[in-house]
Structure formats: structure tokens, C-alpha cells
PDB file of N, CA and C in Angstrom:
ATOM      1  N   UNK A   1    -137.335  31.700 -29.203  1.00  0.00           N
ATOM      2  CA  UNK A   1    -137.156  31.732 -27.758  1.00  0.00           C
ATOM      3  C   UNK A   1    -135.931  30.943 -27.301  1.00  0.00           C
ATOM      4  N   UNK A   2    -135.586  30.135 -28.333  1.00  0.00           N
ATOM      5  CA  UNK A   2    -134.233  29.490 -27.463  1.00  0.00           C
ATOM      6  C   UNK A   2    -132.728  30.110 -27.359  1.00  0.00           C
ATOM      7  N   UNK A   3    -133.362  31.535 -28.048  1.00  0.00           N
ATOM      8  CA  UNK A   3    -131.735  32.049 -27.945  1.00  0.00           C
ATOM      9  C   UNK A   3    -131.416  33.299 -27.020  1.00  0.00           C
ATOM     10  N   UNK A   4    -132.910  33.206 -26.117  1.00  0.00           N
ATOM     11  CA  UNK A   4    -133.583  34.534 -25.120  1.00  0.00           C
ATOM     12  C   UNK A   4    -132.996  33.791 -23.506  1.00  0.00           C
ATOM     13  N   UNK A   5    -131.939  34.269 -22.749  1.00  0.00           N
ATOM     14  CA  UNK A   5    -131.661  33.851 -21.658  1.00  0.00           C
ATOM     15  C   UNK A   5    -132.466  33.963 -20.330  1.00  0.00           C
ATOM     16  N   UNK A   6    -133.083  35.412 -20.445  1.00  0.00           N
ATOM     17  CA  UNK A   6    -133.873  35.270 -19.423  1.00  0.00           C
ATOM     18  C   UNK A   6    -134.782  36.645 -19.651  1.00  0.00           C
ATOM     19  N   UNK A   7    -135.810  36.977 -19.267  1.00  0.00           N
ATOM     20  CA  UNK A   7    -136.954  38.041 -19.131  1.00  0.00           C
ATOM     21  C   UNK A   7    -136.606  38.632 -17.934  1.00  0.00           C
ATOM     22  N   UNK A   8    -136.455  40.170 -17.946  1.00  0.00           N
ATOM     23  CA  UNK A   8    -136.768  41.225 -16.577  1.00  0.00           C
ATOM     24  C   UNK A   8    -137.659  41.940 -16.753  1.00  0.00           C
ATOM     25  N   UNK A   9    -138.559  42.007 -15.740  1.00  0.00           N
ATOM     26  CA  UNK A   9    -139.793  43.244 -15.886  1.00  0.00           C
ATOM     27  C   UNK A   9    -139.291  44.234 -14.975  1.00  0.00           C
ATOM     28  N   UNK A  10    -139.666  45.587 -15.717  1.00  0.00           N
ATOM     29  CA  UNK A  10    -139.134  46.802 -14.798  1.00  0.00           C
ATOM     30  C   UNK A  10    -140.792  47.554 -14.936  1.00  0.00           C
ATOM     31  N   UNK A  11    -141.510  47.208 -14.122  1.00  0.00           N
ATOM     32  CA  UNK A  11    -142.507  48.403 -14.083  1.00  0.00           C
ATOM     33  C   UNK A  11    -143.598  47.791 -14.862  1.00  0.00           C
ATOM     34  N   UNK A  12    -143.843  48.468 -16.468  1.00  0.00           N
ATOM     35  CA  UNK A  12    -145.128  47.864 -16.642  1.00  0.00           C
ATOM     36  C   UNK A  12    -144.419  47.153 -18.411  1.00  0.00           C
ATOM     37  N   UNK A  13    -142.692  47.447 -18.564  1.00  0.00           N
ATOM     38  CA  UNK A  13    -142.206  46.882 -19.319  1.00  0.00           C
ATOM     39  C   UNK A  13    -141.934  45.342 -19.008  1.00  0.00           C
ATOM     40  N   UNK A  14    -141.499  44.399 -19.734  1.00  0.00           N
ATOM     41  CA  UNK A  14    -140.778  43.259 -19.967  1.00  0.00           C
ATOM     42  C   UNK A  14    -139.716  43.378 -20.965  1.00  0.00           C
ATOM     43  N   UNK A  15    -138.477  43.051 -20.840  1.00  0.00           N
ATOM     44  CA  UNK A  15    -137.111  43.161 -21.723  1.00  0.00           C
ATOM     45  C   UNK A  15    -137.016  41.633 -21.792  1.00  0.00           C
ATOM     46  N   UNK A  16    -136.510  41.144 -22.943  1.00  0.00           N
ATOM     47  CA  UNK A  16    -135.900  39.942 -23.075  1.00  0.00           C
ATOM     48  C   UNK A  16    -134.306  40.109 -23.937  1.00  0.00           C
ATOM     49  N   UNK A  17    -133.615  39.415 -22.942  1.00  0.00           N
ATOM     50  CA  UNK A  17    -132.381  39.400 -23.070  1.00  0.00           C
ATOM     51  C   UNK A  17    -131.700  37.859 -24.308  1.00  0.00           C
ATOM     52  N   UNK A  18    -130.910  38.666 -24.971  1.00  0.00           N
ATOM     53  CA  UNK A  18    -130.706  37.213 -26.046  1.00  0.00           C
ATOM     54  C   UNK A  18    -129.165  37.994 -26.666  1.00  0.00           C
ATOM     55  N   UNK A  19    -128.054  37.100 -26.276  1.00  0.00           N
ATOM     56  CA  UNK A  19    -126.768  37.950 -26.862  1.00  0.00           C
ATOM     57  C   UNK A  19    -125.869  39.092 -26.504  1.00  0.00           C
ATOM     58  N   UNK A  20    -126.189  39.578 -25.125  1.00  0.00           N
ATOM     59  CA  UNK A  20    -125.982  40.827 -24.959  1.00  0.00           C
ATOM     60  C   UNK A  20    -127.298  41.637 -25.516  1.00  0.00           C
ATOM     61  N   UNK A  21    -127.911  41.842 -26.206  1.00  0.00           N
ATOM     62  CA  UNK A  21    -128.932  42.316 -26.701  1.00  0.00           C
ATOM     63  C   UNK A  21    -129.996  42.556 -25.425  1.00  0.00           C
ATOM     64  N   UNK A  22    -130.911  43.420 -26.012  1.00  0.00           N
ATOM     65  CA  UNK A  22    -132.396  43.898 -24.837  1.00  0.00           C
ATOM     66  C   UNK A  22    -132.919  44.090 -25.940  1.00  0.00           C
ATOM     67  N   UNK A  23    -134.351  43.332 -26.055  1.00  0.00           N
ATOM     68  CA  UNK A  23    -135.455  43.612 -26.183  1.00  0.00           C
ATOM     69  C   UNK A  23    -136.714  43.765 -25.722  1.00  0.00           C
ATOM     70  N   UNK A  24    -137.458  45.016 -25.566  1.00  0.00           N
ATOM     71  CA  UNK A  24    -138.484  45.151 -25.020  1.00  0.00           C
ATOM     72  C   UNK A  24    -139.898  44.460 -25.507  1.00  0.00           C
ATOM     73  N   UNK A  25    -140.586  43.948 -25.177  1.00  0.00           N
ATOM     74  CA  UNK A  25    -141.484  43.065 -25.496  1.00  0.00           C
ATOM     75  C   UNK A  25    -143.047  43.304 -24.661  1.00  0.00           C
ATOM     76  N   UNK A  26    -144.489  42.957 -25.130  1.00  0.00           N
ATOM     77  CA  UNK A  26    -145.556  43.097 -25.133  1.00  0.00           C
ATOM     78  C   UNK A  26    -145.789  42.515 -23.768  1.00  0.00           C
ATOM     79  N   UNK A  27    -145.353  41.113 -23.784  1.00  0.00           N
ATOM     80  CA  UNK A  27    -145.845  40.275 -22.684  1.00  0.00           C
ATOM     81  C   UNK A  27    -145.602  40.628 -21.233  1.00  0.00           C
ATOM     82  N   UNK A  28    -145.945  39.705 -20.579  1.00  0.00           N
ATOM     83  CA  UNK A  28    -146.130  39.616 -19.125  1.00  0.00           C
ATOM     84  C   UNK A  28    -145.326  38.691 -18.854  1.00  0.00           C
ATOM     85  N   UNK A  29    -144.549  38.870 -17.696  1.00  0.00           N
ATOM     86  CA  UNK A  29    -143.434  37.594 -16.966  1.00  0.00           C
ATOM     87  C   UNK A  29    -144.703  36.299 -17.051  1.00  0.00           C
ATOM     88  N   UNK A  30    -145.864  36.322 -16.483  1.00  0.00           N
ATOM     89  CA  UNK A  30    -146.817  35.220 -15.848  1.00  0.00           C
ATOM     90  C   UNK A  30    -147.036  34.712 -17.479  1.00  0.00           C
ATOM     91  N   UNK A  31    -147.708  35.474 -18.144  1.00  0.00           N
ATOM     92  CA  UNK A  31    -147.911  34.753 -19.852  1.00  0.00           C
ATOM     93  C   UNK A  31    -146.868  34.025 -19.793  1.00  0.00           C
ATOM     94  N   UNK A  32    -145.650  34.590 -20.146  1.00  0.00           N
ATOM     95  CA  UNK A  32    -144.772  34.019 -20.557  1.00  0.00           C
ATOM     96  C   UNK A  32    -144.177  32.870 -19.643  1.00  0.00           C
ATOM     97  N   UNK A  33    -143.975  32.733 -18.930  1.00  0.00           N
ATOM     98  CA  UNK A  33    -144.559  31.934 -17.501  1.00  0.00           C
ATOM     99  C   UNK A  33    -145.227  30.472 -17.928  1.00  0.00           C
ATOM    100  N   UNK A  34    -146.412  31.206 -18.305  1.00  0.00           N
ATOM    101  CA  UNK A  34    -147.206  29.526 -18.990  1.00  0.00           C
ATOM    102  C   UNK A  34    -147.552  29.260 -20.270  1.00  0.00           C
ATOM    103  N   UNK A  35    -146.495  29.968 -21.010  1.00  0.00           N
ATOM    104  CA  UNK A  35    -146.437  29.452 -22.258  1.00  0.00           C
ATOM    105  C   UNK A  35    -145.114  28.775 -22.936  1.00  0.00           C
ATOM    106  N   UNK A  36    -144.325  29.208 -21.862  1.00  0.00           N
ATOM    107  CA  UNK A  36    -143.023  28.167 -21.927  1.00  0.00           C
ATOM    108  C   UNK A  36    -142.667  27.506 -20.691  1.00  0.00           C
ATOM    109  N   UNK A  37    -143.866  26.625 -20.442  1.00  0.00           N
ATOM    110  CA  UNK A  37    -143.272  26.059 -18.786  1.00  0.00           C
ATOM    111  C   UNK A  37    -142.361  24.750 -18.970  1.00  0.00           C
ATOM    112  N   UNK A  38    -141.291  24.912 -17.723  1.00  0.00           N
ATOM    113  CA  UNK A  38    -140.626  24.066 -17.778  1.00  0.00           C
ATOM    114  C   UNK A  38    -138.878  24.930 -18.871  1.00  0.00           C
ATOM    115  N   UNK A  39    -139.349  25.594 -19.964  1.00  0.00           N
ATOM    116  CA  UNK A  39    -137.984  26.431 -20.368  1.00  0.00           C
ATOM    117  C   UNK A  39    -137.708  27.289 -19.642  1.00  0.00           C
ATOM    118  N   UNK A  40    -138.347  28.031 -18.731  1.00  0.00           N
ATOM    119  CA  UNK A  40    -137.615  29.649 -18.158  1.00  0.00           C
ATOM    120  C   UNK A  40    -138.427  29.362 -16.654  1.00  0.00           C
ATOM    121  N   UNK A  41    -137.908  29.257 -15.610  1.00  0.00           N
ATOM    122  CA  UNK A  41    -137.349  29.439 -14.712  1.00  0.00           C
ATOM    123  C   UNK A  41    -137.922  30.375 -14.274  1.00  0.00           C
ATOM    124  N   UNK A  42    -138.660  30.988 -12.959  1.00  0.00           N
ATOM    125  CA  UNK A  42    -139.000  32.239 -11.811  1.00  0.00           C
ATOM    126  C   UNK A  42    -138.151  32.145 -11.232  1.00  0.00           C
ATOM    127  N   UNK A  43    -137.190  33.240 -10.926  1.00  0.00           N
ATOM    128  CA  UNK A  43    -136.071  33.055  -9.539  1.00  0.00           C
ATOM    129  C   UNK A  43    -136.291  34.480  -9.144  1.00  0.00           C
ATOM    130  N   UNK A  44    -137.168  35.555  -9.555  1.00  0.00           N
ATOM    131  CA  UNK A  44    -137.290  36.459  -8.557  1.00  0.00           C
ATOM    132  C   UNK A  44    -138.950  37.115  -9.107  1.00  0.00           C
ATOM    133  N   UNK A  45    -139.266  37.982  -8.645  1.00  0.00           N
ATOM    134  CA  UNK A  45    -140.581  38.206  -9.012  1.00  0.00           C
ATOM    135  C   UNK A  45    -140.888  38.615 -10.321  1.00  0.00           C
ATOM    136  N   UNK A  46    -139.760  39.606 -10.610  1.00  0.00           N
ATOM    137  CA  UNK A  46    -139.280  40.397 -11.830  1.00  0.00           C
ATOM    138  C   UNK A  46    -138.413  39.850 -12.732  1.00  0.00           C
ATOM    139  N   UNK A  47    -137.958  38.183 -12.733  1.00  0.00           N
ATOM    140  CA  UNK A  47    -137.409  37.733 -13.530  1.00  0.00           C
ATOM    141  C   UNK A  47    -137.574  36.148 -13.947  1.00  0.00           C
ATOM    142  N   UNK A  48    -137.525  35.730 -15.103  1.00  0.00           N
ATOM    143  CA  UNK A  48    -137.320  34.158 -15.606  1.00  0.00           C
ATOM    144  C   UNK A  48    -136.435  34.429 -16.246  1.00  0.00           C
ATOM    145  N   UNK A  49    -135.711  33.068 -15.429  1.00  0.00           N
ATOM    146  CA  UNK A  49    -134.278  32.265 -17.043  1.00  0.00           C
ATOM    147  C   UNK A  49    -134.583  31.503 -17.384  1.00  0.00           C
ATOM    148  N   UNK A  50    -133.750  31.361 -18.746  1.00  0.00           N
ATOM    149  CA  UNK A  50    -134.010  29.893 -19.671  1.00  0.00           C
ATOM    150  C   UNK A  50    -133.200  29.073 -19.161  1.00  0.00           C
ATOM    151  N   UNK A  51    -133.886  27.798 -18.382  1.00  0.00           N
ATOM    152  CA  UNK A  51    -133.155  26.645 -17.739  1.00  0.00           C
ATOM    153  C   UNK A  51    -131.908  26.315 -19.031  1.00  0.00           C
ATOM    154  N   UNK A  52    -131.851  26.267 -20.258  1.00  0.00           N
ATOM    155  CA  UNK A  52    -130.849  25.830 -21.041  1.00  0.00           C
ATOM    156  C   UNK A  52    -129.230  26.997 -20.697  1.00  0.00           C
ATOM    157  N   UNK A  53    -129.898  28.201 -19.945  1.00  0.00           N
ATOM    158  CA  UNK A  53    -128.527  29.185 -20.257  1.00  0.00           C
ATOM    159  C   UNK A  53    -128.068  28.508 -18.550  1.00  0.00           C
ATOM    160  N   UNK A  54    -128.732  27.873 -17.448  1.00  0.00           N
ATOM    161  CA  UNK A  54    -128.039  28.440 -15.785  1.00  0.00           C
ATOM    162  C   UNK A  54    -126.723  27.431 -15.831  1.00  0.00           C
ATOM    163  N   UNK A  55    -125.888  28.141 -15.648  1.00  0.00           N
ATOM    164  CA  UNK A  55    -124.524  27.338 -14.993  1.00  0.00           C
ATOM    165  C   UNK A  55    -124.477  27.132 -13.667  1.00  0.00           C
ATOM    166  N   UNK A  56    -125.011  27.808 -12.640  1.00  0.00           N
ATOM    167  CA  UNK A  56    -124.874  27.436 -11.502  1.00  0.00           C
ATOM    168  C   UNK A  56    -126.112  28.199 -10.305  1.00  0.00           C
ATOM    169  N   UNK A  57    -125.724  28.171  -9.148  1.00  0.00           N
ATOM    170  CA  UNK A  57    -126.168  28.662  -8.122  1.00  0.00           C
ATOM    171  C   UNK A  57    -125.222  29.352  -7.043  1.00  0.00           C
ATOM    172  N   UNK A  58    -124.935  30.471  -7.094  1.00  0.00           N
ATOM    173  CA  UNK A  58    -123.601  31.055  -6.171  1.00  0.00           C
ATOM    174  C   UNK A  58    -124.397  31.927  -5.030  1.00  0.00           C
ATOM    175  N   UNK A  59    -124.045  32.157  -3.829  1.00  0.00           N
ATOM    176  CA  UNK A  59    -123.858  32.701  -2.424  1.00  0.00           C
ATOM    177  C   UNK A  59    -123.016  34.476  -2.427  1.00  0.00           C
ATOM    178  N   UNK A  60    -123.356  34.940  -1.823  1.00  0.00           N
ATOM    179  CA  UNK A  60    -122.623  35.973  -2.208  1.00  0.00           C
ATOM    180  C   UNK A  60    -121.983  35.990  -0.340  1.00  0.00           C
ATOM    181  N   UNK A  61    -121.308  37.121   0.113  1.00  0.00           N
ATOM    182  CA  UNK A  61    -120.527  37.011   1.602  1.00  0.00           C
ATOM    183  C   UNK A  61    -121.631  37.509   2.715  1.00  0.00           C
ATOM    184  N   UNK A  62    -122.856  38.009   2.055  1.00  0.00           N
ATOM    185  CA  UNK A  62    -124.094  38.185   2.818  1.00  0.00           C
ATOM    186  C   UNK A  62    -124.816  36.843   2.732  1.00  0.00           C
ATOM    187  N   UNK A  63    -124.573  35.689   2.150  1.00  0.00           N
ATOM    188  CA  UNK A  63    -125.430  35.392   1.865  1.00  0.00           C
ATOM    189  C   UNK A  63    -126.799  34.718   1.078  1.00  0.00           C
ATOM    190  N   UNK A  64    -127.027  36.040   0.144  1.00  0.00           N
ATOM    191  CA  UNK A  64    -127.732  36.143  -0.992  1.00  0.00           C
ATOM    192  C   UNK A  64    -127.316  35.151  -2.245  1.00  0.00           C
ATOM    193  N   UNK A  65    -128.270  34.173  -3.080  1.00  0.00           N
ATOM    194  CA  UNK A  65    -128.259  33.689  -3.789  1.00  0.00           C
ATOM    195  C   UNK A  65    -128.462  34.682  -5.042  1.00  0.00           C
ATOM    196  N   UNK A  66    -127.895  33.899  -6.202  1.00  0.00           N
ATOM    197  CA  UNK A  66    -127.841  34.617  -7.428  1.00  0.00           C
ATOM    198  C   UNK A  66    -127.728  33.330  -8.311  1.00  0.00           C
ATOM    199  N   UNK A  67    -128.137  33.495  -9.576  1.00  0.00           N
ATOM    200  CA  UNK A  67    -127.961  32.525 -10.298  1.00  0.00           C
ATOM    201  C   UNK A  67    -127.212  33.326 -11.397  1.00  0.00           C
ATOM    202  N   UNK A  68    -125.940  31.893 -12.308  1.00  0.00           N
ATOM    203  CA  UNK A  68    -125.383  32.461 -13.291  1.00  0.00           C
ATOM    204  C   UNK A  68    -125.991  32.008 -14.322  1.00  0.00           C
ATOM    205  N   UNK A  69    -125.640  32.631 -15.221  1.00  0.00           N
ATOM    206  CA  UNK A  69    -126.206  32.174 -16.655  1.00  0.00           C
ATOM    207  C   UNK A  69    -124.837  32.464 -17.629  1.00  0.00           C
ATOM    208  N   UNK A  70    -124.790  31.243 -18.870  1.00  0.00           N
ATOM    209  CA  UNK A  70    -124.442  31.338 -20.164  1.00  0.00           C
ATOM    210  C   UNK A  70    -124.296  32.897 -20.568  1.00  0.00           C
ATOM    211  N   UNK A  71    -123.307  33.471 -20.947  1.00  0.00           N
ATOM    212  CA  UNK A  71    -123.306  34.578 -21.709  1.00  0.00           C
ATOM    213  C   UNK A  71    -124.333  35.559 -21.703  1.00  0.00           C
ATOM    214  N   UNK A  72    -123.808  35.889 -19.636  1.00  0.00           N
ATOM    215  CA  UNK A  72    -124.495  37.287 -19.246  1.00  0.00           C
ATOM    216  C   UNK A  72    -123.564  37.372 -18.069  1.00  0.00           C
ATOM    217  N   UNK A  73    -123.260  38.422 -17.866  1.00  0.00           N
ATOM    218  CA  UNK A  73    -121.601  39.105 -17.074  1.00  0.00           C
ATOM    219  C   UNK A  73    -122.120  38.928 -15.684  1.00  0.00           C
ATOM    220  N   UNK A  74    -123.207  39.433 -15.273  1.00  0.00           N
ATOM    221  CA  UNK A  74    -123.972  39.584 -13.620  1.00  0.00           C
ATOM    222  C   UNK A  74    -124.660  38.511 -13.381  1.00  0.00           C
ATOM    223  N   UNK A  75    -124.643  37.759 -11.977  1.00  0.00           N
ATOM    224  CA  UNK A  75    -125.507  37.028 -11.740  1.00  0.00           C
ATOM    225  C   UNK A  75    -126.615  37.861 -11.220  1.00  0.00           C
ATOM    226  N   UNK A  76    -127.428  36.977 -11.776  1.00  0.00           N
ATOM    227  CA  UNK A  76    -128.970  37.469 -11.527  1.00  0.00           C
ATOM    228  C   UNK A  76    -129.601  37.281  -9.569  1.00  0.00           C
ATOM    229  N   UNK A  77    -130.215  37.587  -8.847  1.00  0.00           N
ATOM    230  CA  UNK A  77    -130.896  37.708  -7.661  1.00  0.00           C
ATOM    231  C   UNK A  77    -131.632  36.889  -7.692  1.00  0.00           C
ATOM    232  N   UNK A  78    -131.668  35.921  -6.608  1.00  0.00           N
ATOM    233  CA  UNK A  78    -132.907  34.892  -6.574  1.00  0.00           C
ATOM    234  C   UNK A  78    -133.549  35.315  -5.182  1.00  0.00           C
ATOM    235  N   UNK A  79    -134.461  35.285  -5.186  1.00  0.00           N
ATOM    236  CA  UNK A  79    -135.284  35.965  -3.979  1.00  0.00           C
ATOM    237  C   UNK A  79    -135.317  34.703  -3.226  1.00  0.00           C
ATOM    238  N   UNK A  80    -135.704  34.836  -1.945  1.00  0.00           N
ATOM    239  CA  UNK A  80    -136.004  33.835  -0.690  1.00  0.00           C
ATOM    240  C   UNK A  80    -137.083  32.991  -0.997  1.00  0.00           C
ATOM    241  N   UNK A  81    -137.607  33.642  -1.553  1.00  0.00           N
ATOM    242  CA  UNK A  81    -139.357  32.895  -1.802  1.00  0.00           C
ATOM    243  C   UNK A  81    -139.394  32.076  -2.519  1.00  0.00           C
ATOM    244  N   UNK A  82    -138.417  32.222  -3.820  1.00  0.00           N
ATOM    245  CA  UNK A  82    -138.335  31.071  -5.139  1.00  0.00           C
ATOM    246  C   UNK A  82    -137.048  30.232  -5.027  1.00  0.00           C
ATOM    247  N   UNK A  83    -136.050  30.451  -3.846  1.00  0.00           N
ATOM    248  CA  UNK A  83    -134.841  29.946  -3.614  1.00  0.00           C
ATOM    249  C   UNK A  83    -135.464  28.175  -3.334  1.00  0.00           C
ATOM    250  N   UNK A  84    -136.055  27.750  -2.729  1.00  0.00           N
ATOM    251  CA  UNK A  84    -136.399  26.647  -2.620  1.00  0.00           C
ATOM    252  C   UNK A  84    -136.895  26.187  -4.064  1.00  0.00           C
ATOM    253  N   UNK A  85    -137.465  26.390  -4.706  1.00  0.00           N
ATOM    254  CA  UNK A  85    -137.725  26.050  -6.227  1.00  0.00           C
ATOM    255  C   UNK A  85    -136.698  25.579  -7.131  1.00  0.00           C
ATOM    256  N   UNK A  86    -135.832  26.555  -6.963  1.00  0.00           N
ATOM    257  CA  UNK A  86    -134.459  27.186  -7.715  1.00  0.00           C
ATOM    258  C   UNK A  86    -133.597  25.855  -7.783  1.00  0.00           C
ATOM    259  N   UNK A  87    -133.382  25.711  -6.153  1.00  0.00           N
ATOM    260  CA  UNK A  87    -132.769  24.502  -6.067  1.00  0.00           C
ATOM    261  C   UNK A  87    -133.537  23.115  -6.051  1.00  0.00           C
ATOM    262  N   UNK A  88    -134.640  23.031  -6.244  1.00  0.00           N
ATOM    263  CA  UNK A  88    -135.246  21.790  -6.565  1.00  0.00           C
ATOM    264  C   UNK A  88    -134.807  21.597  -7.995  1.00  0.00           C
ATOM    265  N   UNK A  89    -135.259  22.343  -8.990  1.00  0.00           N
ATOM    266  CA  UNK A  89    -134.816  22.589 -10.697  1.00  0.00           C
ATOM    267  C   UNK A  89    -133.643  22.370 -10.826  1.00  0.00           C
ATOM    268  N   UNK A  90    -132.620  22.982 -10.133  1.00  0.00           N
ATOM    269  CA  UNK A  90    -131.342  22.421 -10.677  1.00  0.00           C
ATOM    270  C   UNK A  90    -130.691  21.464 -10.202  1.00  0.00           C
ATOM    271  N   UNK A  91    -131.429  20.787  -9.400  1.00  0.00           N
ATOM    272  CA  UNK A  91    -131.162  19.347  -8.832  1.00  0.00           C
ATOM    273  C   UNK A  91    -131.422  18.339  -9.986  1.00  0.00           C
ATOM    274  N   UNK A  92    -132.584  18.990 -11.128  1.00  0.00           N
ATOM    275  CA  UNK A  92    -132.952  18.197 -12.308  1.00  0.00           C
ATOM    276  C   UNK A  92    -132.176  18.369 -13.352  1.00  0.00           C
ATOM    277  N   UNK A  93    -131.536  19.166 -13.645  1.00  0.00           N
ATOM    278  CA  UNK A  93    -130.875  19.768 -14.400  1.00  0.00           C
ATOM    279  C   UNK A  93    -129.348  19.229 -14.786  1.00  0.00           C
TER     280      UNK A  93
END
């Protein structure tokens, strides 16, 4: 798991991302959730990062928060709901 940047669920899949790479995987965002708490991060409903990959917290000209990560091209979407979280964590960080 430490070389997996972050989990997206699309539907009733979960992908875990590691390298450029996708792998599709068994679990559930929430399992996975509380079996690595404190490594990966909720920043949208459909996604956790691994606190070891985030470089930052960026704004877009709407607005919208996104978080970057270590060796992944797109910042990711942080929803409104977990934006207060987001930035509590990387205040620790």
C-alpha cells in the first residue's frame, strides 16, 4: 500500500492508482477507509489519497479545490463537505 497514491470508486468498482498504473480491486473506499486510517485521506466521496503522495491544496478560477499529488498529472476534486477536513490534515502534514 505505500506505493498506491490514491483509490477512485466508479460505480460498484474501486481502482487503485500506484505509478501511472490502475488497478481494479475487491474493496470498498469505507474498508479501506478503516483499515488504513490516518494513510489515505477522504477528499471526495469517490476518492482517498495517500497523505505520503499530497503536495498541496490548489483553487481553481471558480473556485473549486483540488488536491495535488506526487506523480499523478490531474489534480484530484475535493468536495465542499470534506474541504474542511482536507485542510485540517494538511495543516498536520
Amino acid at each position: 500500500m505505500n506505493e498506491v497514491s490514491h483509490f477512485m470508486a466508479d460505480q460498484k468498482y474501486v481502482s487503485a492508482f500506484s505509478h501511472g498504473r490502475e488497478i481494479v480491486i475487491d474493496d470498498s473506499l469505507k474498508k479501506l477507509e478503516q483499515e488504513f486510517p490516518g494513510r489515505f485521506l477522504k477528499i471526495h466521496r469517490n476518492c482517498l489519497v495517500a497523505t505520503s503522495y499530497i503536495e498541496g491544496l490548489v483553487r481553481d478560477n471558480a473556485g473549486k479545490s483540488a488536491i495535488c499529488l506526487r506523480e499523478v498529472e490531474a489534480a484530484l476534486p475535493v468536495s465542499r463537505r470534506h474541504l474542511p477536513r482536507v485542510k485540517k490534515v494538511l495543516k498536520t502534514l
